[in-house]
C-alpha atoms as a PDB file:
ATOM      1  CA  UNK A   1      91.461-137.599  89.680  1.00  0.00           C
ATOM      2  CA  UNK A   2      89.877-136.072  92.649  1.00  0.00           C
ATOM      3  CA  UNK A   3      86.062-136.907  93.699  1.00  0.00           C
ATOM      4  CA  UNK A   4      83.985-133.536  94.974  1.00  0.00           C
ATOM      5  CA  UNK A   5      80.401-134.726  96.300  1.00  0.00           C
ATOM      6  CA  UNK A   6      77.417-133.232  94.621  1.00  0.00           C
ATOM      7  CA  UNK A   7      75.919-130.517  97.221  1.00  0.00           C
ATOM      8  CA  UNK A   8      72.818-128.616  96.770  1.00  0.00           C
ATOM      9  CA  UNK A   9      73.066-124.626  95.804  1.00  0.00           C
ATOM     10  CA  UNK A  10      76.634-125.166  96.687  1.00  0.00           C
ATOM     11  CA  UNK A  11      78.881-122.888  98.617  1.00  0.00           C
ATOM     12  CA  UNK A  12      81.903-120.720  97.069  1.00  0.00           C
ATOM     13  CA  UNK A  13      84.254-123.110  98.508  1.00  0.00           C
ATOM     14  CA  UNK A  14      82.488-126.077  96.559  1.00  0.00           C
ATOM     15  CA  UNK A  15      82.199-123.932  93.588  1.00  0.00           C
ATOM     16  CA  UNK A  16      86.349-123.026  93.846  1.00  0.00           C
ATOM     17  CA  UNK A  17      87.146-126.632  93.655  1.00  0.00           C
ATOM     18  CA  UNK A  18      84.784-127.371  91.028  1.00  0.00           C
ATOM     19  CA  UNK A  19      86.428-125.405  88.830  1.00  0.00           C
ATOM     20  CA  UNK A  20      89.844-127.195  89.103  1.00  0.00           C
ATOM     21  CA  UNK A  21      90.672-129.783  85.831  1.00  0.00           C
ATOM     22  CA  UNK A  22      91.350-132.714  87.723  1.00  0.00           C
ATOM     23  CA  UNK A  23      87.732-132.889  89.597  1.00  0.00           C
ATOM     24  CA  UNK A  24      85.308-135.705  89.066  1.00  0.00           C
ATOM     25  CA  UNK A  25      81.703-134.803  90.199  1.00  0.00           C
ATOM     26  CA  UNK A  26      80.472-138.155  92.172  1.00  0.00           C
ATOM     27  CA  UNK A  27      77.509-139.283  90.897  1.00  0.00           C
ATOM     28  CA  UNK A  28      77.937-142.983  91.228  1.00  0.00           C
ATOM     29  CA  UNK A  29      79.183-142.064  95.804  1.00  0.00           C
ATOM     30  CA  UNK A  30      77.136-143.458  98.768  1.00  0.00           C
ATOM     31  CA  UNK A  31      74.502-141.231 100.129  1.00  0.00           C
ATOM     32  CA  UNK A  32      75.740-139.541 103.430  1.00  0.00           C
ATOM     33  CA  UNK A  33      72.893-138.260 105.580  1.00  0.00           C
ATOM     34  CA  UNK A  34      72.859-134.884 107.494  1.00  0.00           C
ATOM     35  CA  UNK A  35      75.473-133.767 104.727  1.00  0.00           C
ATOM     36  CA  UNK A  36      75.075-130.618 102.179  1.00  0.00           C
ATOM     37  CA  UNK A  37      74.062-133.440  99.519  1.00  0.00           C
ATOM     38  CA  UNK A  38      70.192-132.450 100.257  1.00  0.00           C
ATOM     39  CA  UNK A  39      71.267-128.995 101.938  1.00  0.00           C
ATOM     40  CA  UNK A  40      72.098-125.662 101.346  1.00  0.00           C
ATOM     41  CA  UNK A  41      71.789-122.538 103.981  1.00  0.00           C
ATOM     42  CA  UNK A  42      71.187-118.856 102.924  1.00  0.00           C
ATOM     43  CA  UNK A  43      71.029-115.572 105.433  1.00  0.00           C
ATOM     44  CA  UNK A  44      67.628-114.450 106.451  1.00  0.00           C
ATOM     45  CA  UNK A  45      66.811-111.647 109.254  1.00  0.00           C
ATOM     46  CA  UNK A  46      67.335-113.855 112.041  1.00  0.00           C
ATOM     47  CA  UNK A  47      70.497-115.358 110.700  1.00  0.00           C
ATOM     48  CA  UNK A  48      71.591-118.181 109.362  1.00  0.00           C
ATOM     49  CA  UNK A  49      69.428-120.762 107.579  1.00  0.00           C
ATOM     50  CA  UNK A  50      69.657-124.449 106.907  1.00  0.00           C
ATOM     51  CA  UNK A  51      66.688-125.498 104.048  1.00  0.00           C
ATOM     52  CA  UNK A  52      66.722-129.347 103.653  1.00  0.00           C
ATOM     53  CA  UNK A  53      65.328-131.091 100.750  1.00  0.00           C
ATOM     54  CA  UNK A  54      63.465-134.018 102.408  1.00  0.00           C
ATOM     55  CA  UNK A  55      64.606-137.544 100.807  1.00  0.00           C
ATOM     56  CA  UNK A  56      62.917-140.797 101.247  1.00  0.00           C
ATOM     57  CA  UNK A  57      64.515-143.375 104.124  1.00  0.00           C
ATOM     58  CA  UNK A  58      67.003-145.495 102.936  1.00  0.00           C
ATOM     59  CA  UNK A  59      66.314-147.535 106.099  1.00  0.00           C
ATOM     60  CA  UNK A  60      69.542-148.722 106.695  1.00  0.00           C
ATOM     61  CA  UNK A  61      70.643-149.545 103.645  1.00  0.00           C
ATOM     62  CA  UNK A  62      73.786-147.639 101.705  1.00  0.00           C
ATOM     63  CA  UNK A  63      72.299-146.417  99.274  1.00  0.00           C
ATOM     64  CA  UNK A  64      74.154-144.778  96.019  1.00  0.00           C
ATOM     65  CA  UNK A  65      72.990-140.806  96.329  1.00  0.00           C
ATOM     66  CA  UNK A  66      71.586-141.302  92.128  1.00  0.00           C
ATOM     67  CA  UNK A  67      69.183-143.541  93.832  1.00  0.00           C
ATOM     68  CA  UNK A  68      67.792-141.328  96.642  1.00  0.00           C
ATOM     69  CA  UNK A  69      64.481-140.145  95.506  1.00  0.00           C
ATOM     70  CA  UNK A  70      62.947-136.700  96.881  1.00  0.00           C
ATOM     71  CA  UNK A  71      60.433-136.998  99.670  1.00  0.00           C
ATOM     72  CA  UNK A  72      57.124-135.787  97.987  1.00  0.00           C
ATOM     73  CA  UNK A  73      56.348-133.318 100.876  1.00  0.00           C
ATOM     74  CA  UNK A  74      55.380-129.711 100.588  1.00  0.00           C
ATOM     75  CA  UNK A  75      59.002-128.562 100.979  1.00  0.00           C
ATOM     76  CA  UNK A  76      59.627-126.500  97.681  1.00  0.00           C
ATOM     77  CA  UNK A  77      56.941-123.624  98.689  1.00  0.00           C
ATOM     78  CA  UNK A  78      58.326-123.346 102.225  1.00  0.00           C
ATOM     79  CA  UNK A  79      61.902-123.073 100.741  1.00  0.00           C
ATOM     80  CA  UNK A  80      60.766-120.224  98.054  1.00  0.00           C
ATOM     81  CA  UNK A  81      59.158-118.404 100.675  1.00  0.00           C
ATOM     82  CA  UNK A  82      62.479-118.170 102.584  1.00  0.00           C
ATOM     83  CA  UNK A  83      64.452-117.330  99.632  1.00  0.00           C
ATOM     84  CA  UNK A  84      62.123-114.518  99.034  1.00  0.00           C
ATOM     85  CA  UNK A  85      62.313-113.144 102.488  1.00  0.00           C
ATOM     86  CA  UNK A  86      65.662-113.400 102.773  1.00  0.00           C
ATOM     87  CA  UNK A  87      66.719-112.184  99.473  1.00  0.00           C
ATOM     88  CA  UNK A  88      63.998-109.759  98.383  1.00  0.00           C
ATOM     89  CA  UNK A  89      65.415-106.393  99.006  1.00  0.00           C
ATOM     90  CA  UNK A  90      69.196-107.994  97.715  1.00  0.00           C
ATOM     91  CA  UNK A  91      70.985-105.872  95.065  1.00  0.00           C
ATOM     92  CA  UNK A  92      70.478-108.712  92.613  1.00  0.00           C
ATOM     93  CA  UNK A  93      66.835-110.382  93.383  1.00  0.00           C
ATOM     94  CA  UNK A  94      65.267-109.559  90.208  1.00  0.00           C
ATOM     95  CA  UNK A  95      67.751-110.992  87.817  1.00  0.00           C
ATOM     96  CA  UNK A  96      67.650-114.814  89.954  1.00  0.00           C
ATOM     97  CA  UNK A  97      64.673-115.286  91.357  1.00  0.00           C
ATOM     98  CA  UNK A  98      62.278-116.641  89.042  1.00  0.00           C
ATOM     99  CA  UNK A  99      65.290-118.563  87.772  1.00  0.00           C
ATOM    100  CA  UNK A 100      65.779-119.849  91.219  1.00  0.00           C
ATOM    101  CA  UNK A 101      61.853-120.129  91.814  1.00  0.00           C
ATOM    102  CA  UNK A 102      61.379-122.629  88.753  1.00  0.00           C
ATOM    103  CA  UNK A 103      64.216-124.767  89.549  1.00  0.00           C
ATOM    104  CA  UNK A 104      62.758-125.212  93.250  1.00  0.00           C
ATOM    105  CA  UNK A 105      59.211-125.851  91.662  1.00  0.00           C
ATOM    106  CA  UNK A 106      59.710-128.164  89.321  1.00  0.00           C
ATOM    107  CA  UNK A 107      59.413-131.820  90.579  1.00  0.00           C
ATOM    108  CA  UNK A 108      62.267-133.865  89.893  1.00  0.00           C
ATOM    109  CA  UNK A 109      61.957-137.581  91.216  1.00  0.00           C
ATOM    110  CA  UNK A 110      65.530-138.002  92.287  1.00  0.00           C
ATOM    111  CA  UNK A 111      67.763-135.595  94.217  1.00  0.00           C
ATOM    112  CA  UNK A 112      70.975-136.152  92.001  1.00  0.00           C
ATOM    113  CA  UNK A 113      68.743-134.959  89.082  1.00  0.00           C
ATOM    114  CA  UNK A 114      67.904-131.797  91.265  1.00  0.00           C
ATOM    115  CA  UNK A 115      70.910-131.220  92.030  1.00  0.00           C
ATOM    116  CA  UNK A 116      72.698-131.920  88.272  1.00  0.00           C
ATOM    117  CA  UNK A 117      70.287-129.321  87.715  1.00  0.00           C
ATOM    118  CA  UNK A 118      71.335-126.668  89.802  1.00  0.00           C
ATOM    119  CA  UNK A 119      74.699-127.324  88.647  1.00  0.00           C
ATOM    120  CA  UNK A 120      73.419-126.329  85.011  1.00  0.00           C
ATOM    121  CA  UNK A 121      72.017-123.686  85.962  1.00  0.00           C
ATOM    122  CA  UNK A 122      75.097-122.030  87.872  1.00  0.00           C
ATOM    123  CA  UNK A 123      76.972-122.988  84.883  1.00  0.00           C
ATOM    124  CA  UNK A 124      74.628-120.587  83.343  1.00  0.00           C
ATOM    125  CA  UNK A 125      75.946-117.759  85.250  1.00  0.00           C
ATOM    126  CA  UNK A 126      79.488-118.208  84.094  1.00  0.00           C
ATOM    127  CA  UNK A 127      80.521-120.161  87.552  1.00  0.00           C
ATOM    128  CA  UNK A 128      82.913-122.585  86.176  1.00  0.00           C
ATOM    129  CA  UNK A 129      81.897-125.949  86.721  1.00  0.00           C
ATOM    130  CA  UNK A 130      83.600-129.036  85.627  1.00  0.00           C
ATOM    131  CA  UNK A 131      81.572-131.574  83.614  1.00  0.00           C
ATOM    132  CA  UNK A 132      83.337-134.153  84.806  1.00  0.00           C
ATOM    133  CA  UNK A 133      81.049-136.744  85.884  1.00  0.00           C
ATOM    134  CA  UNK A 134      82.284-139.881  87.499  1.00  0.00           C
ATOM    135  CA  UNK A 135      80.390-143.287  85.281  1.00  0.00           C
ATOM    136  CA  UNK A 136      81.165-146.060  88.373  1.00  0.00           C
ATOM    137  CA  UNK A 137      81.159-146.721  91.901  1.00  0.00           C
ATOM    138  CA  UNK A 138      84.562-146.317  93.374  1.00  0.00           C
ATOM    139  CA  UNK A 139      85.089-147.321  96.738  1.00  0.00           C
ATOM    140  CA  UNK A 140      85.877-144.511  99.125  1.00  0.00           C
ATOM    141  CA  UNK A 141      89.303-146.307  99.933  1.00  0.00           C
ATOM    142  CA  UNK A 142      90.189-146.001  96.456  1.00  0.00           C
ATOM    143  CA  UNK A 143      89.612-142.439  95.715  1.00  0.00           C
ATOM    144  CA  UNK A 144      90.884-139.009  96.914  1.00  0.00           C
ATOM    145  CA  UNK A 145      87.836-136.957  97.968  1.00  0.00           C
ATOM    146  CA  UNK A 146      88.010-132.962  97.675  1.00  0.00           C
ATOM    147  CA  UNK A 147      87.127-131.094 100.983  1.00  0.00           C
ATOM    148  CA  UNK A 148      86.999-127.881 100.287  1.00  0.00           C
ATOM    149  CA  UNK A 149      88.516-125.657 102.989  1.00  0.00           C
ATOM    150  CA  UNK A 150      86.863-123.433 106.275  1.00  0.00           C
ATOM    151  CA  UNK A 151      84.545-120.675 105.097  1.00  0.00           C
ATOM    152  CA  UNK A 152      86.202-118.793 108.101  1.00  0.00           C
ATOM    153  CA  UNK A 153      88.699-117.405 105.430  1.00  0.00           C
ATOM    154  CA  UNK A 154      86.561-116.994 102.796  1.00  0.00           C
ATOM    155  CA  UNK A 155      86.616-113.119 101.114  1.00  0.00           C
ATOM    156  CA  UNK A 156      83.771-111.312 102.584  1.00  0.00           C
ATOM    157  CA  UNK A 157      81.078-109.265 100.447  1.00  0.00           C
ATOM    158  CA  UNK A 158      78.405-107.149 101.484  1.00  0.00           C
ATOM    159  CA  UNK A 159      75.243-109.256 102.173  1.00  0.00           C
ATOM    160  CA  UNK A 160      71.320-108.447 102.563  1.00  0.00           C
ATOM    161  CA  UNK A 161      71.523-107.886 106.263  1.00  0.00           C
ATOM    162  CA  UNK A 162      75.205-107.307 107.119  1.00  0.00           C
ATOM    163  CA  UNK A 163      73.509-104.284 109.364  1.00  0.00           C
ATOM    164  CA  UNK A 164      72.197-107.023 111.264  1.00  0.00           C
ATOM    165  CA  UNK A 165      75.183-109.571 111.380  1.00  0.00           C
ATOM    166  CA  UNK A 166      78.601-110.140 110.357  1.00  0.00           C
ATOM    167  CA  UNK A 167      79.720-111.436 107.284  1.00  0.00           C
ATOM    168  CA  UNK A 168      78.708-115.262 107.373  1.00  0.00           C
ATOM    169  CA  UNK A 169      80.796-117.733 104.817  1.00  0.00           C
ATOM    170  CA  UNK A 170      80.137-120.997 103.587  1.00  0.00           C
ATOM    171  CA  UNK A 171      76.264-119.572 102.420  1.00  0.00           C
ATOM    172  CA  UNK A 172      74.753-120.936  98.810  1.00  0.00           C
ATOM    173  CA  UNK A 173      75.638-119.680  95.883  1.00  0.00           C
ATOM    174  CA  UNK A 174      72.096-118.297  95.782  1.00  0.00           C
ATOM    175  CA  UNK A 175      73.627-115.793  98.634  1.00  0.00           C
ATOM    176  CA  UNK A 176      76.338-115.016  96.400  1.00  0.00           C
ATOM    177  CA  UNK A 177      74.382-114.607  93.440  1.00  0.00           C
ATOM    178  CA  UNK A 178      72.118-111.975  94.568  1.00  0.00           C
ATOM    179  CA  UNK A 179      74.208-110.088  96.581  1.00  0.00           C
ATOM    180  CA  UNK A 180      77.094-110.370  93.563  1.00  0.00           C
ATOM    181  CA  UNK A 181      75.088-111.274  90.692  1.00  0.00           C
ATOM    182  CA  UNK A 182      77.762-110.879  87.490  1.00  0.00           C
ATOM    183  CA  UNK A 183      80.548-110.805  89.521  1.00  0.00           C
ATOM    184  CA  UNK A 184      80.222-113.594  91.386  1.00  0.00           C
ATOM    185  CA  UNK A 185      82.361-115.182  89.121  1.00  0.00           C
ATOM    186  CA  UNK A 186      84.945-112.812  90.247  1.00  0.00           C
ATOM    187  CA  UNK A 187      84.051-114.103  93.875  1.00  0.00           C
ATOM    188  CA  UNK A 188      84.986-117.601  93.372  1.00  0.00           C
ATOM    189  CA  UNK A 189      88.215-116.919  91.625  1.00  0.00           C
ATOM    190  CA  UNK A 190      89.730-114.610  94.648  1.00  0.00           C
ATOM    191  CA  UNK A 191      88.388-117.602  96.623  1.00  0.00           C
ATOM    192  CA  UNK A 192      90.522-119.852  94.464  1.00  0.00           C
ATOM    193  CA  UNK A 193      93.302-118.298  94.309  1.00  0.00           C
ATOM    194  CA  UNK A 194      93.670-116.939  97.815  1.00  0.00           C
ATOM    195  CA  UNK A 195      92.981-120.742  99.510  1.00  0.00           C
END
């Protein structure tokens, strides 16, 4: 089996490999900071965005990411906001935001439950997901991890402000989404198949 960390809104290269049969999800990994495991970036009118879900300090300790527990700042309003601004005039903005709205609102304790959740929902929108969950620790020595490839030679799309800039890969699936909505799907599988 082959262990693919848990990101936030993941990217279409995430979302290619976790369609593949022989993927575990790693729920049971150590916590890397600075990684997409709190992150996820979307395209807004002055480019490129990073929104970070704010987690508690492990203070030096490894910590296994089921443990790390969401800061409770006021981070889920700012992050809305920014998915409205950037999104609101996209093709499919009506269809996902409220969708996308309720799963940044609600206040989950833990970021692995967040992010589990996310992965529902995207499952939800016919992007194939395994439901492979790992159920132990496994040292990092002893597994194969799944990296998915550059976004440099991901398929392009059209996206909200490609009048502005040029087509940026390796965004959320919430990019995808409402600039593809149904056929995102479609998306991920030229991804897969043309890596």
């Amino acid at each position: 089996m082959r262990y693919l960390p848990i990101h936030c809104f993941p990217n279409a290269a995430w979302l290619a490999e976790a369609a593949a049969e022989d993927v575990v999800l790693d729920t049971h990994e150590y916590y890397d900071k600075q990684t997409m495991r709190n992150r996820f970036e979307i395209l807004g009118v002055n480019g490129k965005m990073t929104l970070s879900i704010p987690v508690e300090g492990q203070k030096g300790v490894k910590t296994l990411s089921k443990d790390i527990k969401i800061a409770n700042h006021d981070w889920r309003k700012l992050h809305l906001t920014s998915v409205r601004s950037a999104y609101g005039r996209a093709p499919f903005y009506e269809h996902y935001f409220e969708e996308i709205s309720n799963i940044l609102l609600k206040k989950q304790a833990y970021l692995m439950d967040f992010n589990l959740e996310v992965l529902d929902w995207l499952r939800t929108k016919k992007l194939v997901i395994t439901e492979n969950k790992s159920t132990d620790f496994v040292p990092f020595n002893e597994k194969e991890i799944v990296r998915p490839i550059s976004q440099e030679i991901a398929p392009t799309y059209l996206q909200v402000f490609s009048d502005r800039f040029a087509f940026h890969g390796g965004l959320s699936a919430i990019d995808l989404l409402m600039n593809l909505g149904p056929r995102s799907a479609d998306h991920i599988l030229l991804w897969k198949n043309g890596k």
